[in-house]
C-alpha atoms as a PDB file:
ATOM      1  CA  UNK A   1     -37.012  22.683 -38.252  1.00  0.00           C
ATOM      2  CA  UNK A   2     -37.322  19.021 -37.467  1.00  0.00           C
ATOM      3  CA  UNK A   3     -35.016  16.948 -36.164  1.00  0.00           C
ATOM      4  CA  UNK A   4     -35.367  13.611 -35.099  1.00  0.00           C
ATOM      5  CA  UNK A   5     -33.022  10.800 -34.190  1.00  0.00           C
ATOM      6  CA  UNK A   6     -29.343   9.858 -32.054  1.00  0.00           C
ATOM      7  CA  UNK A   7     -26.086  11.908 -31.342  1.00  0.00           C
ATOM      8  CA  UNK A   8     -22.681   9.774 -30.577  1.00  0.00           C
ATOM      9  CA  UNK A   9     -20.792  11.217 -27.994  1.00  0.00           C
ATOM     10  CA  UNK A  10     -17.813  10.343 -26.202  1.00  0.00           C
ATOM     11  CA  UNK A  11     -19.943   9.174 -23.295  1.00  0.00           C
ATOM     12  CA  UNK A  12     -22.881   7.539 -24.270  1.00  0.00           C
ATOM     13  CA  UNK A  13     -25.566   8.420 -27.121  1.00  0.00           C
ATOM     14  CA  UNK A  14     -28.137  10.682 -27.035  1.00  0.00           C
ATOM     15  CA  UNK A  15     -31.477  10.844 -28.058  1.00  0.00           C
ATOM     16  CA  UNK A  16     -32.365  13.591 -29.615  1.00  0.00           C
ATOM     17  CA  UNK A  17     -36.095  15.441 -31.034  1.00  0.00           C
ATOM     18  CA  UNK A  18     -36.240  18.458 -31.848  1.00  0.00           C
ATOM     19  CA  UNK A  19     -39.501  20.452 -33.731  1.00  0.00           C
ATOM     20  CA  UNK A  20     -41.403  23.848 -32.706  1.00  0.00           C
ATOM     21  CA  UNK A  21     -42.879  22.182 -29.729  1.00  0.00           C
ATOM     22  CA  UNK A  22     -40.410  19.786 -27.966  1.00  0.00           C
ATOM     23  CA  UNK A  23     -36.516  20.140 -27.479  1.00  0.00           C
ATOM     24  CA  UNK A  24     -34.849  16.983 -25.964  1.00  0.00           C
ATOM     25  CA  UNK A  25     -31.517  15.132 -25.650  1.00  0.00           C
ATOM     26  CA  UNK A  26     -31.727  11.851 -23.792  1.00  0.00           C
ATOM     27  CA  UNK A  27     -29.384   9.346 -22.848  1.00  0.00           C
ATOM     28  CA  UNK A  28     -29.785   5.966 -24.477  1.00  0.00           C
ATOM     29  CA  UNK A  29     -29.810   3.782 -21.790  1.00  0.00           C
ATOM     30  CA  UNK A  30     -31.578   0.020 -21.709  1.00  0.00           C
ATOM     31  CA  UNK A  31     -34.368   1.261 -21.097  1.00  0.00           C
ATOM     32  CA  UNK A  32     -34.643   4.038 -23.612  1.00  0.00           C
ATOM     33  CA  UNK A  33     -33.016   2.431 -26.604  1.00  0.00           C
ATOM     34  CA  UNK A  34     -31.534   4.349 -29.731  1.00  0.00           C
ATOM     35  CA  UNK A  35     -33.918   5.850 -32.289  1.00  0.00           C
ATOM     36  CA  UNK A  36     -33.198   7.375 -35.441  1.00  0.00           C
ATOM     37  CA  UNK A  37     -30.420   7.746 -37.552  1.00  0.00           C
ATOM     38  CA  UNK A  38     -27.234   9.367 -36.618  1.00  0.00           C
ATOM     39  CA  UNK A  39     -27.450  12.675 -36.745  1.00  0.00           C
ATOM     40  CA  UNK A  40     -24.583  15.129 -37.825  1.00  0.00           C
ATOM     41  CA  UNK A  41     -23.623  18.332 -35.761  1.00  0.00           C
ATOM     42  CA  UNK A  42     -24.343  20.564 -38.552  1.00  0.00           C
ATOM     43  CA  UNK A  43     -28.384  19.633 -38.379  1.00  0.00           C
ATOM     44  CA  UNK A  44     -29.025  21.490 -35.461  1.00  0.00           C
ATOM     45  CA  UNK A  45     -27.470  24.370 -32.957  1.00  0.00           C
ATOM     46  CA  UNK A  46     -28.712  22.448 -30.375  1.00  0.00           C
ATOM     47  CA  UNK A  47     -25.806  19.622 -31.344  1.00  0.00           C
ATOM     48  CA  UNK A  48     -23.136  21.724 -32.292  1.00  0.00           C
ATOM     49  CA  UNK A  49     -23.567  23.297 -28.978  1.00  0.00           C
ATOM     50  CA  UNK A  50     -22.756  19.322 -27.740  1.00  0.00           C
ATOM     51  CA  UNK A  51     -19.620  19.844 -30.231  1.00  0.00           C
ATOM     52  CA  UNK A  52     -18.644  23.178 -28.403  1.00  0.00           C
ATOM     53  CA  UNK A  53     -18.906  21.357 -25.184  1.00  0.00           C
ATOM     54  CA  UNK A  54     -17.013  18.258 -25.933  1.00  0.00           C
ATOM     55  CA  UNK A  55     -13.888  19.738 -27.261  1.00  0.00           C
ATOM     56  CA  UNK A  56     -13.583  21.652 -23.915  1.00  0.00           C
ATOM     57  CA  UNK A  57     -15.281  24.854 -24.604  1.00  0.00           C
ATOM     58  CA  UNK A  58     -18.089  26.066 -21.995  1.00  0.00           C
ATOM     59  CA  UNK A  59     -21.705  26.493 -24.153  1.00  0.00           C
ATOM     60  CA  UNK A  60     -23.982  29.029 -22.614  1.00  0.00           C
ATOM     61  CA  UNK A  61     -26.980  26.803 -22.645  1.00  0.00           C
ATOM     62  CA  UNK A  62     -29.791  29.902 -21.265  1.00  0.00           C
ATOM     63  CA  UNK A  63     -30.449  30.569 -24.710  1.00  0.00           C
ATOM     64  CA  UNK A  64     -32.208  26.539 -24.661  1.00  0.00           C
ATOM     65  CA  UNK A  65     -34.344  27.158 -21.461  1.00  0.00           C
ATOM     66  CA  UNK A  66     -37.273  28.743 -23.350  1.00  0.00           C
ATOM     67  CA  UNK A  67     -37.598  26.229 -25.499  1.00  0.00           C
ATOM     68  CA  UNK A  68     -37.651  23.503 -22.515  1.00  0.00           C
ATOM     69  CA  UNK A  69     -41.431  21.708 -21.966  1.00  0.00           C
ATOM     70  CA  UNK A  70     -41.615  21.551 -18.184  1.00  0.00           C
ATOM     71  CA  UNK A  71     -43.361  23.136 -14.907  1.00  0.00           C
ATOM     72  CA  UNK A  72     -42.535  26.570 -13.959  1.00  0.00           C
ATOM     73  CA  UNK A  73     -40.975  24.411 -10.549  1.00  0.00           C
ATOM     74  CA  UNK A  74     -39.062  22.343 -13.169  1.00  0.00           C
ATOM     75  CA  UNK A  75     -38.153  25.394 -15.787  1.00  0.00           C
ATOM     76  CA  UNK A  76     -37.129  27.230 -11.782  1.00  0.00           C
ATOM     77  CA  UNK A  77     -34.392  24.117 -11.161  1.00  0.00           C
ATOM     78  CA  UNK A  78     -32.754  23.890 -14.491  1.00  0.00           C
ATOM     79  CA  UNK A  79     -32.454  27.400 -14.528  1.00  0.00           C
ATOM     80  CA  UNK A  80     -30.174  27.206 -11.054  1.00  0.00           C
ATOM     81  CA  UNK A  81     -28.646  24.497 -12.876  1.00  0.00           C
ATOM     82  CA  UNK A  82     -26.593  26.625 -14.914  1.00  0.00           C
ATOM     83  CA  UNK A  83     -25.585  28.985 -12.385  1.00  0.00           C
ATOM     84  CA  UNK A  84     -23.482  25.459 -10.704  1.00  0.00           C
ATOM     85  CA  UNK A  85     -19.979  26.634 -12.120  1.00  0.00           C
ATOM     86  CA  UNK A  86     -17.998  24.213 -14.473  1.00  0.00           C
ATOM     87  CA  UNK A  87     -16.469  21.476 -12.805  1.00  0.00           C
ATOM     88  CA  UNK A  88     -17.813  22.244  -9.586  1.00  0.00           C
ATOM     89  CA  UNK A  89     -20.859  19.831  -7.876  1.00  0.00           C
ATOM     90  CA  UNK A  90     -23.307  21.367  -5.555  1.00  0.00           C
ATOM     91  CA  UNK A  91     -25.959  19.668  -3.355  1.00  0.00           C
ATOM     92  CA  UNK A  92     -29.302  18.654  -3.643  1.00  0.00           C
ATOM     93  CA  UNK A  93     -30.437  20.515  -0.577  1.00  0.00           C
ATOM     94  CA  UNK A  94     -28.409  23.768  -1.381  1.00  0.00           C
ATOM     95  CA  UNK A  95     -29.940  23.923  -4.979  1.00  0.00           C
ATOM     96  CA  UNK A  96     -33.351  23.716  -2.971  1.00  0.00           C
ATOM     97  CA  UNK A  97     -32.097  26.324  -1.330  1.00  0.00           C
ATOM     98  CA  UNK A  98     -31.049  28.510  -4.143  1.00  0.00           C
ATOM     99  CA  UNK A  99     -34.022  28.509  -5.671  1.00  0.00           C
ATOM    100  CA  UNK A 100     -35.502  29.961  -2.505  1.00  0.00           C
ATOM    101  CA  UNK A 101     -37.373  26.482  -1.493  1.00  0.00           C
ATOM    102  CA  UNK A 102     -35.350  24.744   1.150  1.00  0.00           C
ATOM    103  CA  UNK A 103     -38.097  21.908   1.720  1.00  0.00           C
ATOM    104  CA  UNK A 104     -37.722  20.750  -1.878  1.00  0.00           C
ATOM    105  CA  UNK A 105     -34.342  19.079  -2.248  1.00  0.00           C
ATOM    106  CA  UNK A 106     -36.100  15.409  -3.274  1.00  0.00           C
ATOM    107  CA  UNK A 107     -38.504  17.819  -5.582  1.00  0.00           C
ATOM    108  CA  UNK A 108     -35.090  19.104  -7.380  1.00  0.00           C
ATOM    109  CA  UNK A 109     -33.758  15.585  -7.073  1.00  0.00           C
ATOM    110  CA  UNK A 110     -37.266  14.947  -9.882  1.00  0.00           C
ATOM    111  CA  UNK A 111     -36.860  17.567 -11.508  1.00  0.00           C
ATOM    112  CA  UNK A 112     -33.517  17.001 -12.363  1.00  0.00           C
ATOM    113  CA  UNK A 113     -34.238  13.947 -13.836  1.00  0.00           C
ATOM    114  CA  UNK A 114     -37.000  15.449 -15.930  1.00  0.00           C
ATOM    115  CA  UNK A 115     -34.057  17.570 -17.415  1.00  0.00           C
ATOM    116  CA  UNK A 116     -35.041  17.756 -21.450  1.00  0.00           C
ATOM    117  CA  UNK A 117     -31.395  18.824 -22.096  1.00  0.00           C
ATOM    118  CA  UNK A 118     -28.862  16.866 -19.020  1.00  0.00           C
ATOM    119  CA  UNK A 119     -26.210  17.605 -20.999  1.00  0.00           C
ATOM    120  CA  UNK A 120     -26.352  21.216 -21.180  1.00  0.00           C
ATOM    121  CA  UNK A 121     -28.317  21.881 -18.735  1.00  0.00           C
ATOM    122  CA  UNK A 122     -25.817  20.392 -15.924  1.00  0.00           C
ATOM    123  CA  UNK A 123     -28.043  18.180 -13.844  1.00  0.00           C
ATOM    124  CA  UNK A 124     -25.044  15.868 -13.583  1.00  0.00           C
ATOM    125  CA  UNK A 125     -23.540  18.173 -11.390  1.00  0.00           C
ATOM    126  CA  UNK A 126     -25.891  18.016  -8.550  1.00  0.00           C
ATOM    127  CA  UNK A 127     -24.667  15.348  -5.606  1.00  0.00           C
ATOM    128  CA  UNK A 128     -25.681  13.661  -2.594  1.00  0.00           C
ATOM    129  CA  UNK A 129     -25.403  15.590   1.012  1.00  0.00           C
ATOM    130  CA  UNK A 130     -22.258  13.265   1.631  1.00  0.00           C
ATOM    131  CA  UNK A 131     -20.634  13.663  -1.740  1.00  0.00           C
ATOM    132  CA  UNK A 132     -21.709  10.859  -3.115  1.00  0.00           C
ATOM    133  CA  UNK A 133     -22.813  10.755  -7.001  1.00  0.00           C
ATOM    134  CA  UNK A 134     -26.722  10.034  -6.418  1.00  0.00           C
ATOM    135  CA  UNK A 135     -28.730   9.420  -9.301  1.00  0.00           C
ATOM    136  CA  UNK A 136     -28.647  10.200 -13.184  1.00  0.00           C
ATOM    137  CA  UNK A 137     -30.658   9.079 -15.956  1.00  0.00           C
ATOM    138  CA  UNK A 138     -27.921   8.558 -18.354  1.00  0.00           C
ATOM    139  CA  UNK A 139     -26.227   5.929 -15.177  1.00  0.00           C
ATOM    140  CA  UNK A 140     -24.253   7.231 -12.788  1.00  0.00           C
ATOM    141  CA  UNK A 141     -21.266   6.010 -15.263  1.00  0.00           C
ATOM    142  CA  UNK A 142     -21.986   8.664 -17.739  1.00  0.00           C
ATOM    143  CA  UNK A 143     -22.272  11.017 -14.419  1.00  0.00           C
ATOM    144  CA  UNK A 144     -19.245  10.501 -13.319  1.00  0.00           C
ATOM    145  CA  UNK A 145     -17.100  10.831 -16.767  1.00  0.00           C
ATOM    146  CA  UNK A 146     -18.940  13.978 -17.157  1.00  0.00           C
ATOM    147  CA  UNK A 147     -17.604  15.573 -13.852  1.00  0.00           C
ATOM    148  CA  UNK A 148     -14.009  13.682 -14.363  1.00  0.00           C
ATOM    149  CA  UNK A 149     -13.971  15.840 -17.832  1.00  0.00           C
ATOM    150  CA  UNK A 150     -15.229  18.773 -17.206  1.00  0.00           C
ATOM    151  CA  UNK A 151     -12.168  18.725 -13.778  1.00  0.00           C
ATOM    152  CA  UNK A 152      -9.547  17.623 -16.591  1.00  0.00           C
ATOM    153  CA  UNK A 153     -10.965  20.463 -19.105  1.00  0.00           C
ATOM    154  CA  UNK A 154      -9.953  23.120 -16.088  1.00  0.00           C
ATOM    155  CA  UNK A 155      -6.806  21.605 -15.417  1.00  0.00           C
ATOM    156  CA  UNK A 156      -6.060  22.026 -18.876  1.00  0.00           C
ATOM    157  CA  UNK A 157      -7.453  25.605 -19.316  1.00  0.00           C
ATOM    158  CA  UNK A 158      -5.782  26.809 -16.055  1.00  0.00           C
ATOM    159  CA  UNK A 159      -2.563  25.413 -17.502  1.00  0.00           C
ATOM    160  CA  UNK A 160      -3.081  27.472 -20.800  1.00  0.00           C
ATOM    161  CA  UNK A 161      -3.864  30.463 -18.976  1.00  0.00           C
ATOM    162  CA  UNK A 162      -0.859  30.133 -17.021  1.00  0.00           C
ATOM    163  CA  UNK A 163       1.696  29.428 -19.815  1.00  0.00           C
ATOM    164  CA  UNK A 164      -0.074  32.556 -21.604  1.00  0.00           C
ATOM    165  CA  UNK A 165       0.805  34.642 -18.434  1.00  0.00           C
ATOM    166  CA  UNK A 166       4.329  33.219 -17.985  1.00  0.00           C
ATOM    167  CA  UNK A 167       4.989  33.653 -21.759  1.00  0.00           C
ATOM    168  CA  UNK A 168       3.674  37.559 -22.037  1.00  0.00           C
ATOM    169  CA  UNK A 169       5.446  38.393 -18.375  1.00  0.00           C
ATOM    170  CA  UNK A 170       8.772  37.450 -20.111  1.00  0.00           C
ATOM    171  CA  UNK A 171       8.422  39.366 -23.078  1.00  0.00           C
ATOM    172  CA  UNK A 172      10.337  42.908 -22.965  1.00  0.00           C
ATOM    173  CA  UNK A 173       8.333  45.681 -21.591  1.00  0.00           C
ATOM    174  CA  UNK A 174       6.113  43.118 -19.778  1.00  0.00           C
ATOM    175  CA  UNK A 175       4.409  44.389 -16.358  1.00  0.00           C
ATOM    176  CA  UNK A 176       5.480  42.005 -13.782  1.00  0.00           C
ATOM    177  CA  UNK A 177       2.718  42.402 -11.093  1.00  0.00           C
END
């Protein structure tokens, strides 16, 4: 299946082009403008999985990697990429050292930013030493509403999980533990 053109998302458009030998989502930014026609989520997996993850749900995005055009260095990075928990950042250097190659944290820095997939495949959750943001093709704007959603999406789930708890611990017969 081909697929060819631009997703709408709450943050920014994507890029998208899909066919048996290249899988990517891109931000549109000024330098990369739009292409295509807008494209619905029900022409693709690949962009109802961006459905899934905009109305709060977490997408398992492995199932994508084999599909990914990139070095086995590259393929190694976005791999660790989606063991970086949800809502969570981690640093350059200690994704380097993840991956077992503690000399490499500007080499992940590239390699994120080769990400086919940034969306999914959470680049954006990869910061500076000191905290700060660093860099992200889709502008460190887009970067930063990512993270500031994905920490609201846990606020929210935590809540739910709570009330669920509270609600079933004051039925009768409930275990209090």
């Amino acid at each position: 299946m081909e697929v060819f053109g631009h997703y709408k998302t709450p943050f920014g458009t994507l890029n998208i082009a899909i066919s048996p030998t290249q899988l990517e989502a891109r931000w549109v930014t000024l330098k990369t403008p739009r292409q295509g026609q807008l494209l619905e989520t029900t022409e693709h997996p690949l962009l109802a999985d961006f459905e899934r993850y905009f109305s709060g749900h977490i997408v398992d995005a492995s199932r994508w990697l084999p599909l990914l055009n990139g070095t086995p260095f590259q393929k190694q990075v976005w791999t660790a990429l989606l063991d970086i928990p949800y809502g969570t950042t981690v640093g350059y250097q200690e994704l380097a050292e993840k991956i077992q190659n503690p000399g490499a944290s500007r080499a992940v820095g590239t390699a994120n930013g080769q990400n086919p997939i940034p969306l999914l495949i959470p680049c954006h959750r990869v910061v500076n030493a000191n905290g700060e943001l660093g860099g992200y093709n889709g502008g460190i704007e887009i970067k930063a509403s990512l993270l500031e959603f994905e920490a609201t999406q846990l606020k929210i789930l935590r809540y739910q999980s709570a009330e669920w708890s509270r609600d079933n611990l004051q039925k009768p017969g409930a275990l209090a533990i």
